[in-house]
C-alpha atoms as a PDB file:
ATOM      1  CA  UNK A   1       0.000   0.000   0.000  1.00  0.00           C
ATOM      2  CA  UNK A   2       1.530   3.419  -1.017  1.00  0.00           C
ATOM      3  CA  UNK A   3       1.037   6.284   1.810  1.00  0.00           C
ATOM      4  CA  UNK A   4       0.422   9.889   0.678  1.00  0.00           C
ATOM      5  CA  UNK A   5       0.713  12.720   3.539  1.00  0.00           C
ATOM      6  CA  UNK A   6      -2.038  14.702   1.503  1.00  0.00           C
ATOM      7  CA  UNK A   7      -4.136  14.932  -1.353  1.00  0.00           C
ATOM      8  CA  UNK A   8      -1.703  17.315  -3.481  1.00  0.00           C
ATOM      9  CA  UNK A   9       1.306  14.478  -3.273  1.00  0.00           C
ATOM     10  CA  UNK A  10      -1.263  12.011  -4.565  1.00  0.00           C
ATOM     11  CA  UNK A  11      -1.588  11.262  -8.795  1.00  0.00           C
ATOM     12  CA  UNK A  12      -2.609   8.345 -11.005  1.00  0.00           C
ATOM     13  CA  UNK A  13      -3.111   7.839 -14.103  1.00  0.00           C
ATOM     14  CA  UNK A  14      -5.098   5.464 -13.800  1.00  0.00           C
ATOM     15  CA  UNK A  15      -9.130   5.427 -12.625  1.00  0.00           C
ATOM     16  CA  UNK A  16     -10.060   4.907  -8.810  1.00  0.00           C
ATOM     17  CA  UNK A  17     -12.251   3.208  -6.468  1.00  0.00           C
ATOM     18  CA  UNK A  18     -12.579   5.585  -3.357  1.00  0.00           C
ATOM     19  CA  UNK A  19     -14.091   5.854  -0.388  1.00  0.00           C
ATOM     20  CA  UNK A  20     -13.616   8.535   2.614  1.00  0.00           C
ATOM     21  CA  UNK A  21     -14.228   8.921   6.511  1.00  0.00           C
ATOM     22  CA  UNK A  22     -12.147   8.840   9.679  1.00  0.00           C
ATOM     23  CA  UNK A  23     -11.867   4.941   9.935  1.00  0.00           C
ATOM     24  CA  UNK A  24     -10.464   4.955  13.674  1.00  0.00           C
ATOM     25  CA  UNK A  25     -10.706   1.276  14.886  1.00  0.00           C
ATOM     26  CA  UNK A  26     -10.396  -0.325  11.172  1.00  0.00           C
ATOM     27  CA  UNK A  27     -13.658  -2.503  12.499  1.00  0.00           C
ATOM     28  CA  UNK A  28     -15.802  -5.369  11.648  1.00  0.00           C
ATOM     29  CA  UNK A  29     -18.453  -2.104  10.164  1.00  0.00           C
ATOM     30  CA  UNK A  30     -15.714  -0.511   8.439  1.00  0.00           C
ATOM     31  CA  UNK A  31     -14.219  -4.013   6.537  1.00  0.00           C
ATOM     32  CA  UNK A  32     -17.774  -4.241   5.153  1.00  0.00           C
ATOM     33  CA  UNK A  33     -17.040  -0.820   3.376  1.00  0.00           C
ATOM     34  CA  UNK A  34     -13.078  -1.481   2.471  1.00  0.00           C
ATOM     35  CA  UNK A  35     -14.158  -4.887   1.276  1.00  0.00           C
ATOM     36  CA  UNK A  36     -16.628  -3.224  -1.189  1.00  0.00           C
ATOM     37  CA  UNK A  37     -14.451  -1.153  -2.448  1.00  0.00           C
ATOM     38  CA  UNK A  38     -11.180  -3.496  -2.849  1.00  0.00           C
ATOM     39  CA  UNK A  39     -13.936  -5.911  -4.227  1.00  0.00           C
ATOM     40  CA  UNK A  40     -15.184  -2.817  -6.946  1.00  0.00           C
ATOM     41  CA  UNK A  41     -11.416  -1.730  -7.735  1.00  0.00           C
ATOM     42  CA  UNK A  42     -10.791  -5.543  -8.694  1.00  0.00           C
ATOM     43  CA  UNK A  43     -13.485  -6.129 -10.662  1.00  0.00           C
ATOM     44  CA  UNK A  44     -12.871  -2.987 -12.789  1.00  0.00           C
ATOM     45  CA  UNK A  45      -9.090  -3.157 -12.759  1.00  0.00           C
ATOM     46  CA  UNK A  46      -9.092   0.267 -11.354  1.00  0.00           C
ATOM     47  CA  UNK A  47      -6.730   1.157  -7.985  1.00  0.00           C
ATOM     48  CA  UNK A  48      -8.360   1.586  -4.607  1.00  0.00           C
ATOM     49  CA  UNK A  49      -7.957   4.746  -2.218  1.00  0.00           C
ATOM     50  CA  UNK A  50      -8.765   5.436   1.095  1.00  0.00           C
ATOM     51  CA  UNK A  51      -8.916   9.067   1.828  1.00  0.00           C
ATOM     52  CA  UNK A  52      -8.836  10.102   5.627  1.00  0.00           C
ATOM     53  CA  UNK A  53      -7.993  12.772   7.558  1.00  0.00           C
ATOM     54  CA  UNK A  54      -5.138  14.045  10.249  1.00  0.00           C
ATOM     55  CA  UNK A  55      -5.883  15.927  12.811  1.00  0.00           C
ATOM     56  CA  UNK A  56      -9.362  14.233  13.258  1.00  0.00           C
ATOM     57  CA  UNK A  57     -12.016  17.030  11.871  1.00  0.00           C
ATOM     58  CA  UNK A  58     -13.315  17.165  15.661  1.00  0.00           C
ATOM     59  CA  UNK A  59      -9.484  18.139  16.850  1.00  0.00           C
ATOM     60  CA  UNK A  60     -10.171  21.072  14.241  1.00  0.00           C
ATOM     61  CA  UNK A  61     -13.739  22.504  14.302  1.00  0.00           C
ATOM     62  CA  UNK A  62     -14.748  21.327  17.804  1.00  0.00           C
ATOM     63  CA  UNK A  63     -11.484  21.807  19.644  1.00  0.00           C
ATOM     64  CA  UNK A  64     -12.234  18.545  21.069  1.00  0.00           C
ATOM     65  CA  UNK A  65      -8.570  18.039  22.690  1.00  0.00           C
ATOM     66  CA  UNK A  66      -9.808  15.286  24.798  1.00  0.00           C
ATOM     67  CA  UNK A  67     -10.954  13.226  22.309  1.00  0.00           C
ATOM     68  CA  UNK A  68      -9.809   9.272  22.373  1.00  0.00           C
ATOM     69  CA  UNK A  69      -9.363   7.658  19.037  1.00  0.00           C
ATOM     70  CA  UNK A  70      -8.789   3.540  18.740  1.00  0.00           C
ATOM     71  CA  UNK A  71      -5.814   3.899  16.371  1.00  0.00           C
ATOM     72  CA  UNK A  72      -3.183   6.410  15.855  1.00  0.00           C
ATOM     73  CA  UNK A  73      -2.278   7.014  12.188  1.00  0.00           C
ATOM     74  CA  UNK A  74       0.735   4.280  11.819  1.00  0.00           C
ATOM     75  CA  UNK A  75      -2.009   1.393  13.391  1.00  0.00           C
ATOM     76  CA  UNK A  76      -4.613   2.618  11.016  1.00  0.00           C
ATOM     77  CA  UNK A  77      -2.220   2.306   8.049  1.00  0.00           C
ATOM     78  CA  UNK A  78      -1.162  -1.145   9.443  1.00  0.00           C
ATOM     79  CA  UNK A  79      -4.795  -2.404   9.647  1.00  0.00           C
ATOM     80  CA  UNK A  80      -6.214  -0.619   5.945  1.00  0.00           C
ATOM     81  CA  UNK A  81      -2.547  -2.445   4.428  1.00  0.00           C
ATOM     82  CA  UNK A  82      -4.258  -5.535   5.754  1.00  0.00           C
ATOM     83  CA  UNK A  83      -7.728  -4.741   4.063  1.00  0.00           C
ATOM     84  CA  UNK A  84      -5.616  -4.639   0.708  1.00  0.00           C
ATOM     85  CA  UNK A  85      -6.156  -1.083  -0.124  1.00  0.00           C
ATOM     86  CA  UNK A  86      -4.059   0.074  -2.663  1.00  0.00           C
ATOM     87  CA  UNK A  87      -3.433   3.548  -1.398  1.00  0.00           C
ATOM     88  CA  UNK A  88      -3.853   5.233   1.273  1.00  0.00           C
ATOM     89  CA  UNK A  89      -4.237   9.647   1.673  1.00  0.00           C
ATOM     90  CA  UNK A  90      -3.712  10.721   4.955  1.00  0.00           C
ATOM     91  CA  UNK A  91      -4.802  14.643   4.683  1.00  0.00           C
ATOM     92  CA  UNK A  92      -3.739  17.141   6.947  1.00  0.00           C
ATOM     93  CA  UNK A  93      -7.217  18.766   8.048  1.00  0.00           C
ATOM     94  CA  UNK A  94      -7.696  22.587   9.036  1.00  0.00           C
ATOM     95  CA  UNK A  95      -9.978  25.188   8.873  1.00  0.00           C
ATOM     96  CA  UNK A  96      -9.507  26.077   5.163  1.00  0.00           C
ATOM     97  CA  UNK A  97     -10.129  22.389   4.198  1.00  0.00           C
ATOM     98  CA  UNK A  98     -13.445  22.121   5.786  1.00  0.00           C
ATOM     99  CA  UNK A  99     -14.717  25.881   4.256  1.00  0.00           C
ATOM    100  CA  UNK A 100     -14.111  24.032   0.771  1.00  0.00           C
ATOM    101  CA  UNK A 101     -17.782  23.518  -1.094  1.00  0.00           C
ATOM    102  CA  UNK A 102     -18.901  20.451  -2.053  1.00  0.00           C
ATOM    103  CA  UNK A 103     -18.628  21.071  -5.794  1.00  0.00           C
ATOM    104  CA  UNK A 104     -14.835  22.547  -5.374  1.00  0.00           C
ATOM    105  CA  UNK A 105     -14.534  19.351  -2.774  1.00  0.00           C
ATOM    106  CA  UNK A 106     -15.909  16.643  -5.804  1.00  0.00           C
ATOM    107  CA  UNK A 107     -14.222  18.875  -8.612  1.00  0.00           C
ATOM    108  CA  UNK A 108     -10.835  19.305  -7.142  1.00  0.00           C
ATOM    109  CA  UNK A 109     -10.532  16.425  -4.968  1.00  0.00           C
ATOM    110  CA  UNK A 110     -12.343  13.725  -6.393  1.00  0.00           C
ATOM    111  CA  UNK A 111     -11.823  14.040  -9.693  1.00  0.00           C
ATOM    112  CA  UNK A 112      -8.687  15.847 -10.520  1.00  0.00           C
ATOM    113  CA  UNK A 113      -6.777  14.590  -7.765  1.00  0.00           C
ATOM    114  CA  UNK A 114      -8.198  10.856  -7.179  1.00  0.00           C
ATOM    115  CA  UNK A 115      -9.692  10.637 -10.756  1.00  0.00           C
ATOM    116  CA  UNK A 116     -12.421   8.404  -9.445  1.00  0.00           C
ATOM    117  CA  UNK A 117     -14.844   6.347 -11.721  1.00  0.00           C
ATOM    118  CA  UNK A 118     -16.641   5.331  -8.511  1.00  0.00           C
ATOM    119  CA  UNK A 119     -17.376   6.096  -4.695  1.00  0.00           C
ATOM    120  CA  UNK A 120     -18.744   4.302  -2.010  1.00  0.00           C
ATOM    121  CA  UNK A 121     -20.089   6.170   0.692  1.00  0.00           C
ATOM    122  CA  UNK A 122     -22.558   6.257   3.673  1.00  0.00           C
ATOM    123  CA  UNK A 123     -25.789   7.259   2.609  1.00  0.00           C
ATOM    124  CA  UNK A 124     -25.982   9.744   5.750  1.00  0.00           C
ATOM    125  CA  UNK A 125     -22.506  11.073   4.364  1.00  0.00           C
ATOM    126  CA  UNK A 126     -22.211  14.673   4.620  1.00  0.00           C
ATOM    127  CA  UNK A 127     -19.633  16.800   3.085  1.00  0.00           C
ATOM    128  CA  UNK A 128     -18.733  20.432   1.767  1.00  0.00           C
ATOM    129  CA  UNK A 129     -18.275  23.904   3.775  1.00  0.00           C
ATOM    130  CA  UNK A 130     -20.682  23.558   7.057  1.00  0.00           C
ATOM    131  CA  UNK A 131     -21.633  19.583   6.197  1.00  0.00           C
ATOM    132  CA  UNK A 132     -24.735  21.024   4.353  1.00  0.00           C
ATOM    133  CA  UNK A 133     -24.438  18.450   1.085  1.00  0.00           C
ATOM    134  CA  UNK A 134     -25.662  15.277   1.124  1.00  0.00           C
ATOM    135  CA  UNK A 135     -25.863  11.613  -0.653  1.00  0.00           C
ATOM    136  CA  UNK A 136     -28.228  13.434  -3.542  1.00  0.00           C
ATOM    137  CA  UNK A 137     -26.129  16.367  -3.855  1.00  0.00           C
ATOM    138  CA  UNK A 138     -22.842  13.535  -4.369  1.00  0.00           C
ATOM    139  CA  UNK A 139     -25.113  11.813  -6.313  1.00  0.00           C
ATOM    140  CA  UNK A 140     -26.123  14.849  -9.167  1.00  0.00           C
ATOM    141  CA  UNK A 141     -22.348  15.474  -9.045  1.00  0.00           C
ATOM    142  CA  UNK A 142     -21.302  12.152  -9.998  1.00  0.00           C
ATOM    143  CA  UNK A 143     -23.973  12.366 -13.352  1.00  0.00           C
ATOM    144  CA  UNK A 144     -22.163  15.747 -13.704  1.00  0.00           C
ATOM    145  CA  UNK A 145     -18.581  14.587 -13.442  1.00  0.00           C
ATOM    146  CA  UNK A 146     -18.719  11.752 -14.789  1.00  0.00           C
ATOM    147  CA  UNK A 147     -18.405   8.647 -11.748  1.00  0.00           C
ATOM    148  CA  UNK A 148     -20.457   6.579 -10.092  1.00  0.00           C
ATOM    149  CA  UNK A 149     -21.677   6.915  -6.315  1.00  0.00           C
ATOM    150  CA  UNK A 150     -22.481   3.808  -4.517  1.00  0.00           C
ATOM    151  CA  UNK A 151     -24.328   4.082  -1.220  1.00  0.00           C
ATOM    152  CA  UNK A 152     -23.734   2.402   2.075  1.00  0.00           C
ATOM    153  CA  UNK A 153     -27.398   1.240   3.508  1.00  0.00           C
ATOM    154  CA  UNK A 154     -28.447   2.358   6.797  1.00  0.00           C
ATOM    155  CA  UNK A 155     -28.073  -0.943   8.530  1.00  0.00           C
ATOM    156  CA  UNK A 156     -24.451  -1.139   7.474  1.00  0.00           C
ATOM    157  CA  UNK A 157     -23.554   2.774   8.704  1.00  0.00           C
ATOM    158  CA  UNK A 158     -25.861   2.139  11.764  1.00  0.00           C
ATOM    159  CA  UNK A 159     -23.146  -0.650  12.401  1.00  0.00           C
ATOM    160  CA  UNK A 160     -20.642   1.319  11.776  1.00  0.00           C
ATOM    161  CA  UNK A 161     -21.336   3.867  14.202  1.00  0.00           C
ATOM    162  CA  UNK A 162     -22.565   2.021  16.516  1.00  0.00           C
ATOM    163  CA  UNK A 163     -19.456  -0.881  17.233  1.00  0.00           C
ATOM    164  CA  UNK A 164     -17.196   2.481  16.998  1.00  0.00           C
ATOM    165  CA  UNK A 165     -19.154   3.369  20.320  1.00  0.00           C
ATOM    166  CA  UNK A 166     -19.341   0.265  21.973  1.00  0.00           C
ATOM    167  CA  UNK A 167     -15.573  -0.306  21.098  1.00  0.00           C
ATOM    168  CA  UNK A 168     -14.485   2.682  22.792  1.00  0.00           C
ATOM    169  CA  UNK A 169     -17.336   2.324  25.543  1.00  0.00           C
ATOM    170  CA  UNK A 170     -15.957  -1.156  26.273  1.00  0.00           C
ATOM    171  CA  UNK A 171     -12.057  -0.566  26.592  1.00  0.00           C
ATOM    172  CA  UNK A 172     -13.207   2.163  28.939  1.00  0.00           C
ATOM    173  CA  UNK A 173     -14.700  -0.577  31.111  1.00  0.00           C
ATOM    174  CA  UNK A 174     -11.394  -2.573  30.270  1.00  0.00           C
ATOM    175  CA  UNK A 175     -14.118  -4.823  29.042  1.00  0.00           C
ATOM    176  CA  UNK A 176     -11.233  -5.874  26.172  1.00  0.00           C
ATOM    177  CA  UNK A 177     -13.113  -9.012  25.398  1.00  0.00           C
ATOM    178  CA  UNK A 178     -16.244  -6.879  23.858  1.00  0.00           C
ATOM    179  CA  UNK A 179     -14.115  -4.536  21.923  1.00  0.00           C
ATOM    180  CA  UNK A 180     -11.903  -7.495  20.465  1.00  0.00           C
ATOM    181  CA  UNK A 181     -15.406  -8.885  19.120  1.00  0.00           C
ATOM    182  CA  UNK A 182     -16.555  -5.462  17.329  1.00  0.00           C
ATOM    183  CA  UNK A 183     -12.700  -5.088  16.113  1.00  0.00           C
ATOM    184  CA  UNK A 184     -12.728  -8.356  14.418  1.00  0.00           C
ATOM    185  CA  UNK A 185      -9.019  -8.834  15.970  1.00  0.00           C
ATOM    186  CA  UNK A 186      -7.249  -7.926  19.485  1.00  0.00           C
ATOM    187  CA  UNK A 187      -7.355  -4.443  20.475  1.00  0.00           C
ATOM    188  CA  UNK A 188      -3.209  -3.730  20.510  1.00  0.00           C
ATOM    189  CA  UNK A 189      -1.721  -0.498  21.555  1.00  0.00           C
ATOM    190  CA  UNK A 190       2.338   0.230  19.966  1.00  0.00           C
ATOM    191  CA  UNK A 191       5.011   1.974  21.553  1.00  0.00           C
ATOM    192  CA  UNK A 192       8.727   2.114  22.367  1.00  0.00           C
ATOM    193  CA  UNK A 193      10.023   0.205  25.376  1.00  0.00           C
ATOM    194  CA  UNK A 194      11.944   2.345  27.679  1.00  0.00           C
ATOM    195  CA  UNK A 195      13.687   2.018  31.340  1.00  0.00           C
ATOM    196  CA  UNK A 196      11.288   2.511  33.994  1.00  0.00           C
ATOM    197  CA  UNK A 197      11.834   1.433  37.420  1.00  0.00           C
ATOM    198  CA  UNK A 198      13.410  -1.864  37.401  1.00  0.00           C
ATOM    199  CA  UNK A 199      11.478  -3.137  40.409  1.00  0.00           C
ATOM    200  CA  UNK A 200       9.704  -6.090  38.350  1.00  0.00           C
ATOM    201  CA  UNK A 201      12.981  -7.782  38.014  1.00  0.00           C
ATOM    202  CA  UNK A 202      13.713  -7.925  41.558  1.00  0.00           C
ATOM    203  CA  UNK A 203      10.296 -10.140  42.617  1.00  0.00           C
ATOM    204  CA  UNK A 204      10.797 -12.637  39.558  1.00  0.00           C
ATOM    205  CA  UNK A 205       8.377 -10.119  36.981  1.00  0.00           C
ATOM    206  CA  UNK A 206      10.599  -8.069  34.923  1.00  0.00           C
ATOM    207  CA  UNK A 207       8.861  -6.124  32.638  1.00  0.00           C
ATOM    208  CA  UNK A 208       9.159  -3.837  29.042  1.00  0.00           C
ATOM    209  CA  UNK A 209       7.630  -0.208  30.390  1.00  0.00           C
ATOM    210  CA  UNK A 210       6.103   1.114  26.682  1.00  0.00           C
ATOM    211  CA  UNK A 211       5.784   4.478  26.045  1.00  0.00           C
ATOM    212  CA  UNK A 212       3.111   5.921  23.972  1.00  0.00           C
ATOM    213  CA  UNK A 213       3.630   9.584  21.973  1.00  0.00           C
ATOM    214  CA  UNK A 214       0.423   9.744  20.411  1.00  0.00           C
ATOM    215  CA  UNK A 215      -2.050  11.386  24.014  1.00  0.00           C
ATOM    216  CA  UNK A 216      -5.420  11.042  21.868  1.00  0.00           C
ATOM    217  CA  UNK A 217      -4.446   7.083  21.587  1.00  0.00           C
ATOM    218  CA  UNK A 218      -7.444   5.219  23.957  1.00  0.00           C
ATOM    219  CA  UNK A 219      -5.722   3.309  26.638  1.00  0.00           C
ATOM    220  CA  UNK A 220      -8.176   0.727  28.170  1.00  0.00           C
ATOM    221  CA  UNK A 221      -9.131   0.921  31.767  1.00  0.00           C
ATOM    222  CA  UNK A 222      -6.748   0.245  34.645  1.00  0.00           C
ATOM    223  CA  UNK A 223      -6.132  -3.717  35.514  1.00  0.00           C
ATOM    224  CA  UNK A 224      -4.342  -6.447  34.292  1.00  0.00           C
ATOM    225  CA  UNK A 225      -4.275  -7.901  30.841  1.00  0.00           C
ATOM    226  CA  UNK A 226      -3.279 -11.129  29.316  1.00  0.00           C
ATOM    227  CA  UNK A 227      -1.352  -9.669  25.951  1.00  0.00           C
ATOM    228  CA  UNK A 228       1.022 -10.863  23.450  1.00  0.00           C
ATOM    229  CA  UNK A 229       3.300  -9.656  21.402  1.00  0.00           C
ATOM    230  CA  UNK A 230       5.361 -10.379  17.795  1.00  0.00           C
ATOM    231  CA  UNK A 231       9.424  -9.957  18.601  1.00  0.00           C
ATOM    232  CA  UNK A 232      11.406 -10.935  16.359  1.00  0.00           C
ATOM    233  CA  UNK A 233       8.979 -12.892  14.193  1.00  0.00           C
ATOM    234  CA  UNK A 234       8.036 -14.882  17.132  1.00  0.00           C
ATOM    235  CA  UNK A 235       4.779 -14.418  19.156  1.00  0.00           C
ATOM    236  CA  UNK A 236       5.318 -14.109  22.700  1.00  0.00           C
ATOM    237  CA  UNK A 237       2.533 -14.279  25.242  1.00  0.00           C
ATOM    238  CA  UNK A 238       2.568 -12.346  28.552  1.00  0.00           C
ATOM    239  CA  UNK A 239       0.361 -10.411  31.097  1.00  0.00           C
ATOM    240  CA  UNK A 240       0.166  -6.603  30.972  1.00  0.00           C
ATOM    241  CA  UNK A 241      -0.842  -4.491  33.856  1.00  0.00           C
ATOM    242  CA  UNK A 242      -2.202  -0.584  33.031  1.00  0.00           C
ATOM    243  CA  UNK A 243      -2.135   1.502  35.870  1.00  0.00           C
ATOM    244  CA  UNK A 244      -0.184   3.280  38.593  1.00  0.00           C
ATOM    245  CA  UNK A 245       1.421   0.620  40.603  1.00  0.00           C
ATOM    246  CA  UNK A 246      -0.244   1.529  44.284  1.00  0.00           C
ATOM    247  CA  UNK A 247       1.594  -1.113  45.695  1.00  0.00           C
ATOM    248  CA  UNK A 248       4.817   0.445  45.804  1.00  0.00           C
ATOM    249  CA  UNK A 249       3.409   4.027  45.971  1.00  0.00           C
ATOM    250  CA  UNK A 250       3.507   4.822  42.020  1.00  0.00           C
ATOM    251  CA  UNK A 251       1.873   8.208  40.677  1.00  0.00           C
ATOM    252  CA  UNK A 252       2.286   8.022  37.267  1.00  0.00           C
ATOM    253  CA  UNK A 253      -0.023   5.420  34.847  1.00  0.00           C
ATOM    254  CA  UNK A 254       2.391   3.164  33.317  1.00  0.00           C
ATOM    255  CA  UNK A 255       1.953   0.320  30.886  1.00  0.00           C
ATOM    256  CA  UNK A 256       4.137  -2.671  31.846  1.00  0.00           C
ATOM    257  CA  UNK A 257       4.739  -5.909  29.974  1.00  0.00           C
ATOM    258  CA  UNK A 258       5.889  -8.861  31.506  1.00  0.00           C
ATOM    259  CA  UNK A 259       6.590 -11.594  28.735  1.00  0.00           C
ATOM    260  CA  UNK A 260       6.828 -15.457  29.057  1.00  0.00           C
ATOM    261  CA  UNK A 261       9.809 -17.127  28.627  1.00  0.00           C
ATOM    262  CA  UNK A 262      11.867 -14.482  26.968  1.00  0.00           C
ATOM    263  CA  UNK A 263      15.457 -13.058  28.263  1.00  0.00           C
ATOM    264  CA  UNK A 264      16.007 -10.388  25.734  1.00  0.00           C
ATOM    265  CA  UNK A 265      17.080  -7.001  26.029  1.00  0.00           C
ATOM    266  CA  UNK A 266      13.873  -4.710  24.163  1.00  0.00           C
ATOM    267  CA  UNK A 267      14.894  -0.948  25.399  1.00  0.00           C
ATOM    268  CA  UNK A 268      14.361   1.016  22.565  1.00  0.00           C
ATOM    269  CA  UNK A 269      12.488  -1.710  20.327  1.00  0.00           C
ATOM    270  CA  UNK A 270       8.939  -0.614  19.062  1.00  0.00           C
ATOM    271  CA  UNK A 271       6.401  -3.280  19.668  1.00  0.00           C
ATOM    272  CA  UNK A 272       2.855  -3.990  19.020  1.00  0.00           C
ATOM    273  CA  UNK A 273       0.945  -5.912  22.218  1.00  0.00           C
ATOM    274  CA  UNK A 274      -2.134  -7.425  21.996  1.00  0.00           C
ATOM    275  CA  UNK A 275      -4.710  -7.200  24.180  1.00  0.00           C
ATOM    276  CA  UNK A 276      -6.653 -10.609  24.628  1.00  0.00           C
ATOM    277  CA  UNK A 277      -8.302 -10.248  27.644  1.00  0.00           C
ATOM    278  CA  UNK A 278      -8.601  -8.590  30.933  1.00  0.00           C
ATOM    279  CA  UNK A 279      -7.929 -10.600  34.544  1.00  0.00           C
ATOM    280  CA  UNK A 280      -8.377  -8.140  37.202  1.00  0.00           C
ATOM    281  CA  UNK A 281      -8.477  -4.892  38.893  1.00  0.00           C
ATOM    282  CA  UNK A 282      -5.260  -2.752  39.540  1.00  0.00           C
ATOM    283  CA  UNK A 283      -5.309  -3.448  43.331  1.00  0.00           C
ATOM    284  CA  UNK A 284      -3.265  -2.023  46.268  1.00  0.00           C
ATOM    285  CA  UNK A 285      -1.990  -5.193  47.833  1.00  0.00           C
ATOM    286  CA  UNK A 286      -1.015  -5.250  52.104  1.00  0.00           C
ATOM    287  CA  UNK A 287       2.540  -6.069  50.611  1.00  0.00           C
ATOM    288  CA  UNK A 288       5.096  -6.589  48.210  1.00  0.00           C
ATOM    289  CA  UNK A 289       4.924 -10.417  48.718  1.00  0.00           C
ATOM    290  CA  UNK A 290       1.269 -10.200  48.285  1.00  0.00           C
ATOM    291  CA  UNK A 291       2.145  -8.488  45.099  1.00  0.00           C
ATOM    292  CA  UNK A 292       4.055 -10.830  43.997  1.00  0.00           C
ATOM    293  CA  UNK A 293       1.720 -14.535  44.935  1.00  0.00           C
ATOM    294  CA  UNK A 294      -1.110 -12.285  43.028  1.00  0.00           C
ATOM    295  CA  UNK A 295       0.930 -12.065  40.034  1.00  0.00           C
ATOM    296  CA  UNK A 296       1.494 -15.797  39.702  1.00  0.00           C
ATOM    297  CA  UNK A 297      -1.707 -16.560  40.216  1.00  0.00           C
ATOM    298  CA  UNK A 298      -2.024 -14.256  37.399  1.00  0.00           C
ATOM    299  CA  UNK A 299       0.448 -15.447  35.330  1.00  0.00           C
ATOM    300  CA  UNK A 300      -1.064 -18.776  35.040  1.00  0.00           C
ATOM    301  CA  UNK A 301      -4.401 -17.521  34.310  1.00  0.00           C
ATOM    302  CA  UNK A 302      -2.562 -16.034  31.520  1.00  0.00           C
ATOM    303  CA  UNK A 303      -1.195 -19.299  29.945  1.00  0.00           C
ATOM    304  CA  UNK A 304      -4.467 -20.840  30.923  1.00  0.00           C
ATOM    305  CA  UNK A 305      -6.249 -18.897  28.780  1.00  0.00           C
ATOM    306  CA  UNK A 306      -3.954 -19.621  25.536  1.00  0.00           C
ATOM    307  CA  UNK A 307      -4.075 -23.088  26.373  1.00  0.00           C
END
């Protein structure tokens, strides 16, 4: 899949099968929409494009800081490579994107840019300066311009809305095992591992501390996780725990991996964990020994459950 950082760095010769929107989670909803249009571009020989947007549009017009999205951009582009989309425009969005109209949106965007034959879009979609066009505005230009528009039916955008809710409603209740079924795979959260404490090591539990840049990434509720993790082309399970640590008076949240059966050094690697399911609480235990009996009772409810 070829990545374009915005529409202007973006040409082809050849015809396209598009399809917009912010896509955060890459969901079960969302495949039903990718899968159309890698299906479409197929059939008709033509390429496939994704076009979505950076900062999300409510960053922009709401100033919605706060706001928690599934995937930062690198996962998202992960997860649409998977789909098999061809290409993949990651716009930069701002205030003089969103005052273009929707006939200098279709004209300049989607057909001298992407050069689109068809696009399939929710039939609730709406687009232009102030969101006042709709699906039968797209539609008149497409008879105009010369492409086909092909419309997403309300139960399939209800879904799509919907799991995007429930996903982020469910990791917020560290309720992983929900979100995992709406995602269609394992809710995973990347980052770098970097030197934290060290005090994991010295009860038996060493773990890889992983530090997250992206602040609008969702990170599910406080507890302990069985995860997993690919190193090295090898899948290693192991337990994560999300939280502050309030048995040995920790502040900070930290995410901390402790993997299986592996005696590597991972300080700077990147890695992508896996969330599979969550065991417990964070809990504040009488003592460090406590601590430590809870976590093998944890640990082998952790290779219990991928047995």
């Amino acid at each position: 899949m070829k990545i374009y950082n915005s529409i202007q760095e973006f040409t082809s010769t050849n015809k396209t099968i598009a399809t917009l929107g912010t896509f955060d989670g890459v969901h079960k909803g969302h495949k039903t929409i990718l899968e159309k249009v890698t299906k479409s571009s197929k059939n008709s020989n033509h390429d496939s494009v994704v076009l979505t947007f950076f900062p999300h549009p409510r960053m922009v017009l709401q100033q919605n800081t706060g706001i928690e999205l599934l995937n930062t951009m690198k996962e998202k582009a992960f997860l649409l490579d998977e789909c098999g989309i061809d290409n993949l425009i990651v716009h930069p969005f701002d205030k003089a994107f969103s005052r273009l109209t929707a006939e200098d949106f279709v004209k300049t965007v989607l057909v001298e840019k992407l050069n689109i034959s068809k696009i399939i879009i929710g039939y609730d979609h709406r687009f232009g300066r102030n969101r006042t066009a709709t699906i039968d505005d797209l539609i008149y230009f497409g008879e105009q311009y010369g492409f086909e528009v092909e419309q997403i039916s309300a139960l399939e955008v209800n879904e799509v809305s919907v799991s995007s809710t429930k996903i982020r409603n469910a990791l917020n209740e560290g309720d992983v095992t929900t979100a995992n079924e709406f995602l269609g795979y394992n809710y995973f959260i990347t980052g770098k591992v970097v030197k934290g404490e060290q005090r994991g090591r010295t009860i038996g539990f060493p773990t890889a501390n992983i530090a997250i840049p992206e602040d609008y990434k969702l990170i599910p509720a406080k507890g302990v996780y069985v995860a997993s993790a690919e190193i090295d082309g090898t899948v290693v399970k192991g337990m994560m725990n999300i939280g502050n640590r309030p048995t040995v008076n920790g502040t900070n949240q930290s995410i901390e991996v402790h993997f299986f059966d592996l005696d590597k050094d991972l300080y700077g690697k990147e890695l992508r964990v896996s969330l599979h399911k969550r065991l417990r609480n964070e809990e504040k235990f009488a003592s460090v020994d406590a601590l430590k009996q809870q976590l093998i009772e944890d640990k082998t409810a952790a290779l219990n459950y991928f047995k």
